[in-house]
Protein backbone atom coordinates (compact mmCIF):
# COMPACT_ATOMS: atom_id res chain seq x y z
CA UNK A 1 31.86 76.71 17.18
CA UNK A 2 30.36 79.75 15.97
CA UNK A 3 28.71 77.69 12.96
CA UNK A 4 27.23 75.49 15.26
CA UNK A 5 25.90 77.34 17.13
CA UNK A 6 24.52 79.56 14.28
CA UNK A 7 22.71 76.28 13.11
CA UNK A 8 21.28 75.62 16.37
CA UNK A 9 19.65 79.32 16.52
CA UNK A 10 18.53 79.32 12.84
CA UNK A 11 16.78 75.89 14.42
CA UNK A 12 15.35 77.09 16.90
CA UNK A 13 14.06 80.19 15.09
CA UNK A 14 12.62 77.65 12.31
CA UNK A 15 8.97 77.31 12.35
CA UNK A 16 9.07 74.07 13.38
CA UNK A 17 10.56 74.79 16.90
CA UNK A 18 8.53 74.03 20.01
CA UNK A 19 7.33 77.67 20.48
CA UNK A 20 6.95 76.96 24.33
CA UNK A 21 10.58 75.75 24.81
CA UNK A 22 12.18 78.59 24.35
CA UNK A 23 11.67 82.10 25.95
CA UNK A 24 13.97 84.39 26.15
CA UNK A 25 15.42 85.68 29.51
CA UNK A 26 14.53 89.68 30.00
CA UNK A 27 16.31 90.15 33.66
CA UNK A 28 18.96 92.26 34.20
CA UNK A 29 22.24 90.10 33.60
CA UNK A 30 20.54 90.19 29.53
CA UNK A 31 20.00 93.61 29.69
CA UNK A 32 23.65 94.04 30.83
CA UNK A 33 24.50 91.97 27.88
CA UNK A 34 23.10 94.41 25.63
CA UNK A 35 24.29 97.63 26.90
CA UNK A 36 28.26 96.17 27.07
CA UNK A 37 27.91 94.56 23.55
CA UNK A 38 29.33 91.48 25.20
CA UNK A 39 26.42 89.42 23.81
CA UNK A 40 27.37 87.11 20.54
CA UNK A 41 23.44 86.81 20.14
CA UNK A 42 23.65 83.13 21.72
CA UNK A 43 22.89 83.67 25.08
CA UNK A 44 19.77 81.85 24.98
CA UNK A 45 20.54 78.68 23.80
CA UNK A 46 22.26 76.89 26.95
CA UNK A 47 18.63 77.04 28.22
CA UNK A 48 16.86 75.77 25.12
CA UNK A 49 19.15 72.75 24.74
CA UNK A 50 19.33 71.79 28.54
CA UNK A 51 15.31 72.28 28.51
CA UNK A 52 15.32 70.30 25.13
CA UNK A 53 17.20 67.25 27.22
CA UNK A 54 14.81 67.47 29.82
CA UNK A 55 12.47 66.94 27.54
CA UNK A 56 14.05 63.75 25.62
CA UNK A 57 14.82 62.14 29.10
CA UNK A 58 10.97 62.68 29.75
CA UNK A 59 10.22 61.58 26.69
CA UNK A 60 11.52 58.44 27.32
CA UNK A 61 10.11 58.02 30.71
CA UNK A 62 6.55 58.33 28.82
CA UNK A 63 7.58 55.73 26.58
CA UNK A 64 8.37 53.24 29.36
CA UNK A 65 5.08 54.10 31.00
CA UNK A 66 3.21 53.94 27.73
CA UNK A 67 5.06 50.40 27.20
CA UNK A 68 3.27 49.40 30.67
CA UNK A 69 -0.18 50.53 29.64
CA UNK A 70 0.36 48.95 26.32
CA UNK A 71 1.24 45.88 28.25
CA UNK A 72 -1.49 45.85 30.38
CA UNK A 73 -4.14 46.22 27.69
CA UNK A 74 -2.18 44.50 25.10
CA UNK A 75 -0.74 41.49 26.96
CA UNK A 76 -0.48 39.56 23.29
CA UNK A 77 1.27 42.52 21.98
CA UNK A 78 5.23 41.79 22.81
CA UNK A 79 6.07 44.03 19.30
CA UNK A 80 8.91 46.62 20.90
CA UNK A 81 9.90 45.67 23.80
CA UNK A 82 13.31 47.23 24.58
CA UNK A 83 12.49 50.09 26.69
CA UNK A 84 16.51 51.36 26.93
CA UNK A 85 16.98 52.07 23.63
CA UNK A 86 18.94 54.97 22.97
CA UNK A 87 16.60 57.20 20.80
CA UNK A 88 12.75 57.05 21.57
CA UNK A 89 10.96 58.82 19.25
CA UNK A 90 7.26 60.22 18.60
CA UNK A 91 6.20 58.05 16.33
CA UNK A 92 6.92 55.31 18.72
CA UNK A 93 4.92 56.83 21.13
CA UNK A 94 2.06 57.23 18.58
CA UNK A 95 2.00 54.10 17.28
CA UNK A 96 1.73 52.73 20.93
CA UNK A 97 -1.28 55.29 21.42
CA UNK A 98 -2.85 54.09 18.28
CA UNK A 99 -2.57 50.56 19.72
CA UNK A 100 -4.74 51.13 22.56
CA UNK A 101 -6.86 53.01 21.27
CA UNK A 102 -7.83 50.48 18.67
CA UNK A 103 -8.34 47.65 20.76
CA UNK A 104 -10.06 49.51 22.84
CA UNK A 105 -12.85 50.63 19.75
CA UNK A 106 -12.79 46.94 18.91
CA UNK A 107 -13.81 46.00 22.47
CA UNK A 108 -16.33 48.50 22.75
CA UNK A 109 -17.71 47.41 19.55
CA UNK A 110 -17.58 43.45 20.87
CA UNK A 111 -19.16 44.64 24.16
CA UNK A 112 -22.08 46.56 21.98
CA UNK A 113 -22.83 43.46 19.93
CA UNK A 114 -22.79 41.10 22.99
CA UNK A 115 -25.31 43.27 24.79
CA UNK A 116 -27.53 43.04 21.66
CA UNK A 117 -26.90 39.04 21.88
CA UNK A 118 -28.04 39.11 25.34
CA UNK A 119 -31.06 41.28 25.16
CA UNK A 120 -32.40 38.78 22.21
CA UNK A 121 -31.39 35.86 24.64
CA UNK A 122 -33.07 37.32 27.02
CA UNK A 123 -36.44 38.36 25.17
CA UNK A 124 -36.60 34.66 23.70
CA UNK A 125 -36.50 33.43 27.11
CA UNK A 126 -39.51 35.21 28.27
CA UNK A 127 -41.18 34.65 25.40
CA UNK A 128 -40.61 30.45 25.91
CA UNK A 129 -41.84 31.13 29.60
CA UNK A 130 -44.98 32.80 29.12
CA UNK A 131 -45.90 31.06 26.13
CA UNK A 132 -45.60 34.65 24.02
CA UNK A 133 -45.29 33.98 20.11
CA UNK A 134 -44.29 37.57 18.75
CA UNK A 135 -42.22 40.44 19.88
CA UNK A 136 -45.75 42.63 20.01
CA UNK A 137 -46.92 40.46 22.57
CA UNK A 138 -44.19 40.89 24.64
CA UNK A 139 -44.78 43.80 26.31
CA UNK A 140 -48.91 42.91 27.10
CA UNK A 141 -47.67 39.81 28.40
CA UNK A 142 -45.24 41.84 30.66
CA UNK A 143 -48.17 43.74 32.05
CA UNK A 144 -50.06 41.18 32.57
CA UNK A 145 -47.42 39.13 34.65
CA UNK A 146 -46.66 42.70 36.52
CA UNK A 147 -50.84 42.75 37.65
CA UNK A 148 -50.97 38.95 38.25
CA UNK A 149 -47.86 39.34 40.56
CA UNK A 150 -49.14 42.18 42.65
CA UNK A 151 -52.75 40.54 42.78
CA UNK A 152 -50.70 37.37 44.45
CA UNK A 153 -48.43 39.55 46.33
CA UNK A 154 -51.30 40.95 48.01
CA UNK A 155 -53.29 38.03 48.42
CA UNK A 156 -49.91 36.46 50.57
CA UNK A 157 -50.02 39.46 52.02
CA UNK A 158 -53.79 39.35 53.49
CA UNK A 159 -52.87 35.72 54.43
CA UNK A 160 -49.79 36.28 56.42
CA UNK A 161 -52.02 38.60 58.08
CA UNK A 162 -55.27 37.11 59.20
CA UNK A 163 -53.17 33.78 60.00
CA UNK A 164 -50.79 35.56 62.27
CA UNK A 165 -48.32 34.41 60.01
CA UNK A 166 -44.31 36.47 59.79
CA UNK A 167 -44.15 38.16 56.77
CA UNK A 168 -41.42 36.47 55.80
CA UNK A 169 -43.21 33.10 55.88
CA UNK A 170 -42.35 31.27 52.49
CA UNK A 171 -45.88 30.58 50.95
CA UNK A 172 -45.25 26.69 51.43
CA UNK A 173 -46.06 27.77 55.05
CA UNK A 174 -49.27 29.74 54.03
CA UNK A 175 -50.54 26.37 52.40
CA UNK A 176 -49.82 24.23 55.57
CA UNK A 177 -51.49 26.59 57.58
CA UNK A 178 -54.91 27.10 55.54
CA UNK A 179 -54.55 22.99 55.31
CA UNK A 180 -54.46 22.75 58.91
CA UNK A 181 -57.36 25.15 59.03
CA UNK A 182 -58.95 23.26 56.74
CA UNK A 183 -58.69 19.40 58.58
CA UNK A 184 -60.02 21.29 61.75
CA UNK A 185 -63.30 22.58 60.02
CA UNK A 186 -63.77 19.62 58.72
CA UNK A 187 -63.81 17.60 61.95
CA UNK A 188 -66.09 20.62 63.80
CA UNK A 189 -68.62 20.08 61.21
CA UNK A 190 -68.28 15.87 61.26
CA UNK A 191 -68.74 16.33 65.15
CA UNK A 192 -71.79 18.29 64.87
CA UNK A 193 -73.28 16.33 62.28
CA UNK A 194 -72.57 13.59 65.05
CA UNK A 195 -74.42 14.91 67.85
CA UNK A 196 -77.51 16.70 65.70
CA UNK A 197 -78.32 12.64 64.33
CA UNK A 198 -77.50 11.22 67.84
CA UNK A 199 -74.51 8.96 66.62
CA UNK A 200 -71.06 8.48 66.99
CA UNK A 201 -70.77 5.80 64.27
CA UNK A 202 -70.56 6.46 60.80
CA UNK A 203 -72.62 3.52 59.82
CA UNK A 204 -74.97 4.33 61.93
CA UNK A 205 -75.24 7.69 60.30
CA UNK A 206 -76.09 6.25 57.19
CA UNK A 207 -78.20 4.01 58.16
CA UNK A 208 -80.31 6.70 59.34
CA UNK A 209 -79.97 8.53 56.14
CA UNK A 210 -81.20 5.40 54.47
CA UNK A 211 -84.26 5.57 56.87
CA UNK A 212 -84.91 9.01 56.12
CA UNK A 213 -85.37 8.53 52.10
CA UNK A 214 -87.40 5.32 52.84
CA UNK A 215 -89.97 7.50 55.01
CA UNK A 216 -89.40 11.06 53.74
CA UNK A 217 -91.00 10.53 50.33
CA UNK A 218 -94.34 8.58 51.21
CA UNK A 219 -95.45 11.04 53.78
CA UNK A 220 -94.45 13.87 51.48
CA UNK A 221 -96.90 12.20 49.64
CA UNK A 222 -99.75 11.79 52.11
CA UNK A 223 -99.01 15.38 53.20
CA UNK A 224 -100.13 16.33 49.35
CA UNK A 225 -102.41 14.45 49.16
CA UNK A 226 -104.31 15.85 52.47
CA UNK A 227 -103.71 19.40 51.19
CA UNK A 228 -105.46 18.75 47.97
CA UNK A 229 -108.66 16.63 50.14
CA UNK A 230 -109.07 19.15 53.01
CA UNK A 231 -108.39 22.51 49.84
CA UNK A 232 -105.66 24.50 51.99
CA UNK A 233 -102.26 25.12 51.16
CA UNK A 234 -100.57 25.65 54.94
CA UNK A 235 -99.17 22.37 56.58
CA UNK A 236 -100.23 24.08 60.02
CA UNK A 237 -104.12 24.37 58.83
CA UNK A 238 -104.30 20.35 58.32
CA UNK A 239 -105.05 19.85 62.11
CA UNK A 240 -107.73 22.38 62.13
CA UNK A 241 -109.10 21.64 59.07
CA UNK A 242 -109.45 17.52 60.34
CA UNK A 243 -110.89 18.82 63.90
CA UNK A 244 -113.27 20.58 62.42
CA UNK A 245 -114.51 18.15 60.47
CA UNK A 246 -115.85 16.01 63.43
């Protein structure tokens, strides 16, 4: 017994001992100890090994949680999957570790180059749309979209308003509206051509316009012709100048 438990101090006195696990006890049931010379010198090993197989049962609890992680991230991975195996050791916990962290560099790595894939997807896309042939004109083309935008979100904006439209009026109601507007000017100014040439038929109306380039023309001429006779330039001095001649 004594041997043994000389190997297990020279243990945990080796340099390789958890320095943390062991501390030992300075109350006074040691001190007693000491001053009796009851002590063998191996008082403080019941405490080491019990926290020692505290440790290995927690040890193995981290294994079976690391085992779930590993799952969880590594659903593929099925390599080691007894959980109640007698003897867990470090390394099995590393290599676990080592696992996920791997996958997880490789899927950082995939996500990098995917964003790369979708910011070139994306560029080529505008550059189909707006008809843009280089990567340097991208970004002029941008700003030039960005102005033309606001100039038309303003100009909807100005509509909405002096139509007494909602502002949340799609702009296929905009057009209806100005169309509207439109068809209603349009008959106001057919109605007062209407009444200013005294008809209500459109024949008419052109009949009258025929009229009126059949007569307009010779008396423009005559008109001339009396300014150059009588030597003034005014239409309103041709009476006079005719009265006076009398």
């Amino acid at each position: 017994l004594l041997k043994v438990l000389s190997r297990i101090d020279s243990i945990l006195q080796s340099p390789r001992a958890p320095p943390l696990l062991f501390r030992p006890s300075k109350g006074p049931v040691q001190n007693y100890i000491k001053e009796n010379g009851q002590g063998c010198g191996f008082e403080h090993l019941p405490l080491t090994v019990e926290m020692w197989a505290d440790q290995l049962v927690a040890l193995k609890d981290l294994h079976r949680s690391l085992r779930r992680l590993s799952l969880e991230l590594l659903p593929w991975n099925t390599k080691d999957p007894q959980d109640n195996r007698e003897f867990i050791r470090v390394e099995d916990l590393q290599l676990i570790v080592d696992a996920i962290l791997e996958e997880l560099e490789h899927k950082e790595k995939n996500s990098q180059t995917q964003s790369l894939q979708t910011l070139s997807a994306i560029v080529s896309h505008f550059q189909k749309l707006f008809d843009v042939n280089s990567l340097n004109g991208v970004y002029p083309r941008m700003n030039e979209v960005y102005t033309k935008l606001g100039e038309m979100t303003n100009a909807m904006r100005n509509l909405h308003e002096l139509l007494e439209l909602d502002s949340s009026a799609p702009p296929t109601v905009v057009v209806d509206t100005v169309g509207k507007l439109c068809d209603i000017i349009n008959k106001n100014v057919t109605e007062q051509v209407q009444q200013l040439l005294g008809t209500q038929d459109i024949h008419s109306i052109i009949n009258k316009l025929e009229e009126h380039e059949c007569f307009f023309p010779p008396f423009q001429a005559l008109i001339q012709d009396l300014l150059c006779l009588l030597e003034i330039s005014n239409v309103d001095d041709i009476l006079p100048a005719v009265q006076n001649l009398k």
